[in-house]
Structures are given as structure tokens and as C-alpha cells.
Protein backbone atom coordinates (compact mmCIF):
# COMPACT_ATOMS: atom_id res chain seq x y z
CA UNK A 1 -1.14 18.01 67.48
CA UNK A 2 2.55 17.17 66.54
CA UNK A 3 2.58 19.08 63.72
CA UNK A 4 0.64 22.60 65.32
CA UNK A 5 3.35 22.28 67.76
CA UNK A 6 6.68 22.26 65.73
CA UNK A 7 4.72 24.97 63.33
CA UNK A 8 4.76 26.96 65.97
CA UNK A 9 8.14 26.31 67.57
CA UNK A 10 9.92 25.80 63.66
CA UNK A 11 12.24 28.35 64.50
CA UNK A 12 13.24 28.01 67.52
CA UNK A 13 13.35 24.51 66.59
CA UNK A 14 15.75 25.98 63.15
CA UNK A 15 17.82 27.78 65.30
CA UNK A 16 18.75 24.73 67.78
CA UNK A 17 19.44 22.42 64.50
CA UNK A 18 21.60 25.25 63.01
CA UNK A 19 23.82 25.78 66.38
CA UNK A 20 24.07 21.83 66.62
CA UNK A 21 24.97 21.29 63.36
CA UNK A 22 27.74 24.18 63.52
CA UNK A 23 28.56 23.24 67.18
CA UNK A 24 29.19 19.34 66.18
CA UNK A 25 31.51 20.64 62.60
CA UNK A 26 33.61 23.02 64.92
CA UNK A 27 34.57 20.28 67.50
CA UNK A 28 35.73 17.74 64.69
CA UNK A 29 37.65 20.65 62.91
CA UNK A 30 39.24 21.20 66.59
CA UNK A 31 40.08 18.02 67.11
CA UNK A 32 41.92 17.65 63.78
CA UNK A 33 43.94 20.54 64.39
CA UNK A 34 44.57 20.80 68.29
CA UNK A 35 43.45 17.30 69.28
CA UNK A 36 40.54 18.76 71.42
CA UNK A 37 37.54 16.68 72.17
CA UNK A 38 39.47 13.65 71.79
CA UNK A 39 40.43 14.21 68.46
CA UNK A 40 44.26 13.55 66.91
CA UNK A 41 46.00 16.76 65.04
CA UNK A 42 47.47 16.93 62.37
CA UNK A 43 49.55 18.98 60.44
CA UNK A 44 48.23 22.78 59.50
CA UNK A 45 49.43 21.94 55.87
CA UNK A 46 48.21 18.45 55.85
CA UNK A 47 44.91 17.32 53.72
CA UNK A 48 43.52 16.83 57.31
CA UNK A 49 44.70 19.96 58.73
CA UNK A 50 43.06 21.91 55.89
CA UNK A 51 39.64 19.78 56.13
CA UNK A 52 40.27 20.71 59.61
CA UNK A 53 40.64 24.59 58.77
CA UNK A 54 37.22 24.57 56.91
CA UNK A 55 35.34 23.00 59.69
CA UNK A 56 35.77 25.26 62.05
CA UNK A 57 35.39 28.08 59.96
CA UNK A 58 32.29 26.65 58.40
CA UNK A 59 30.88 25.44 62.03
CA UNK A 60 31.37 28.81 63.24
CA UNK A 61 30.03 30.89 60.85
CA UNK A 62 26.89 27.92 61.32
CA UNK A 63 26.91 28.07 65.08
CA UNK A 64 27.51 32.30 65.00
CA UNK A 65 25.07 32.76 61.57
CA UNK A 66 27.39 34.48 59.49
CA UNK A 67 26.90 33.71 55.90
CA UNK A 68 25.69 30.60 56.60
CA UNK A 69 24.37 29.33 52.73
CA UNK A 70 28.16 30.54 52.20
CA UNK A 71 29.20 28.25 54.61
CA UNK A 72 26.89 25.57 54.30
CA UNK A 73 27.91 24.93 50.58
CA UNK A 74 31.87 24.52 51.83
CA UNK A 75 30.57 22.17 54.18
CA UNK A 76 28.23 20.38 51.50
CA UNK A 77 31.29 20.14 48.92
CA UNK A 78 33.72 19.21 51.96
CA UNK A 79 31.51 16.07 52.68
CA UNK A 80 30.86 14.92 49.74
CA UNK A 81 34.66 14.61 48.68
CA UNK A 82 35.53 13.49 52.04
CA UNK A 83 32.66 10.84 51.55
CA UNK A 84 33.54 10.13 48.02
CA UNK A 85 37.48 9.99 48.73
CA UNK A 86 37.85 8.64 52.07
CA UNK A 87 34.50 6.31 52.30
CA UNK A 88 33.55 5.31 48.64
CA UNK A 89 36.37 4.46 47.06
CA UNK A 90 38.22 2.66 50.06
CA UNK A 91 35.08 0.88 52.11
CA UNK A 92 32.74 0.13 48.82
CA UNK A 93 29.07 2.06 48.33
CA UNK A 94 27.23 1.33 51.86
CA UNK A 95 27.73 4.20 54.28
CA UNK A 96 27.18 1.62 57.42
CA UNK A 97 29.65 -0.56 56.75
CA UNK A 98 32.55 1.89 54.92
CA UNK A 99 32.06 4.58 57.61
CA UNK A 100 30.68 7.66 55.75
CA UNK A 101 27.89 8.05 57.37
CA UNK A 102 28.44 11.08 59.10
CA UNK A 103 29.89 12.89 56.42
CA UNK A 104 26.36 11.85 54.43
CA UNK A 105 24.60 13.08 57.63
CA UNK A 106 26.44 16.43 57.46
CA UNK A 107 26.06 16.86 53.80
CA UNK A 108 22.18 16.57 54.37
CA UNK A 109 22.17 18.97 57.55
CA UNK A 110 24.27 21.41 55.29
CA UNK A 111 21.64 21.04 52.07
CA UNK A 112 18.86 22.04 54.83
CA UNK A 113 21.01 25.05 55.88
CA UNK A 114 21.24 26.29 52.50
CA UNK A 115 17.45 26.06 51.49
CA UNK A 116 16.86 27.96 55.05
CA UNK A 117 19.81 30.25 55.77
CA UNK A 118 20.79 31.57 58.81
CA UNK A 119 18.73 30.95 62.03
CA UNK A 120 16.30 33.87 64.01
CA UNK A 121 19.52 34.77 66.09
CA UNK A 122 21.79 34.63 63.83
CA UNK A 123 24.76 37.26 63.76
CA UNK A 124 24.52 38.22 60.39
CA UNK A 125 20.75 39.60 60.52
CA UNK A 126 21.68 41.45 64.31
CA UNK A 127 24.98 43.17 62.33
CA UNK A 128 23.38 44.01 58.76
CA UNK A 129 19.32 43.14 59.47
CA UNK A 130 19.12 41.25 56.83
CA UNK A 131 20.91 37.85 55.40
CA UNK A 132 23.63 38.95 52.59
CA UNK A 133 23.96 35.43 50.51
């Protein structure tokens, strides 16, 4: 019964994950550059300000659906340095207790978006009609 009804809601059910996911990597790309939703900013030219640059570009182009495999690989390769450089190497190999598991939890949400693409409503498909990468 579970599984009839997500079949038949999978994308609508797509569409919400994809505007989430893009929704959530906007706001922390936000907050590092203009301290919005209780974030800290940083510098434009900063390592943080630039991670900060690709978030929002990559959670809008998520959230909007414009290029989103394009977008979702930045995102993918974003997290897994940040993981690798800011996590890994500093807090040891478990995600709980060295604090990377949100850039692992974005990494995975991006690997879905590129297998899938852009969502029903995306942008990208109302603009062109059909998805260009």
C-alpha cells in the first residue's frame, strides 16, 4: 500500500525533495555571506565566502531547476572537500562525532539529483521543454 502510493505521488514527491534540498543549500550559502538565517559572513574572497558563493548558486539553480545535474555535481564535489577538509582530517573518520554529517547528507541528496535531474516544475523544462545536461 506504501509503495502504490509513493509510485504514484514519486514526483511530486521528487519535486518537494529537489526544492528542499536547494532551499536548505541556499540558506547556508546566505548565511555565510550576509549572515541571514542565523548564519556568520564572511569575507566575499574568503574560502568561506566562495563555498558560500557556490551554495547559493547551486541551491538555486536546485530550488529554480536550472541545470540541476550541473549543479548537483558542484554541490557533490563542494561536500566532499568540505567533508574531507574540514571534517576528516580535523575530527577523525566518524561523521557523528567530527561533524560532517551534513555535508555527507548533502553529498547523497546531490548524487540523487544527478541520477534524476531536474524536478516536473522545474524552470529549465518550462524555458527550453526539455532538460539540457
Amino acid at each position: 500500500m506504501i509503495g502504490e502510493t509513493v509510485k504514484k505521488y514519486s514526483n511530486e514527491l521528487y519535486a518537494l525533495f529537489s526544492l528542499l534540498v536547494g532551499f536548505m543549500f541556499f540558506q547556508h550559502g546566505t548565511g555565510k555571506l550576509f549572515g541571514w538565517f542565523g548564519g556568520s559572513a564572511f569575507e566575499f574572497a574568503s574560502l568561506m565566502g566562495v563555498a558560500g558563493i557556490v551554495e547559493v548558486v547551486v541551491g538555486l539553480a536546485l530550488f529554480l531547476g536550472l541545470f540541476s545535474r550541473l549543479a548537483a555535481l558542484l554541490g557533490a564535489v563542494q561536500m566532499l572537500v568540505a567533508y574531507v577538509k574540514a571534517h576528516l582530517l580535523i575530527g577523525g573518520f566518524n561523521p557523528l562525532t567530527n561533524g560532517g554529517e551534513l555535508a555527507l547528507l548533502f553529498f547523497a541528496a546531490f548524487l540523487i539529483v544527478l541520477i534524476h535531474g531536474n524536478h516536473n516544475w522545474s524552470l529549465e523544462k518550462k524555458l527550453v521543454g526539455k532538460e539540457q545536461f
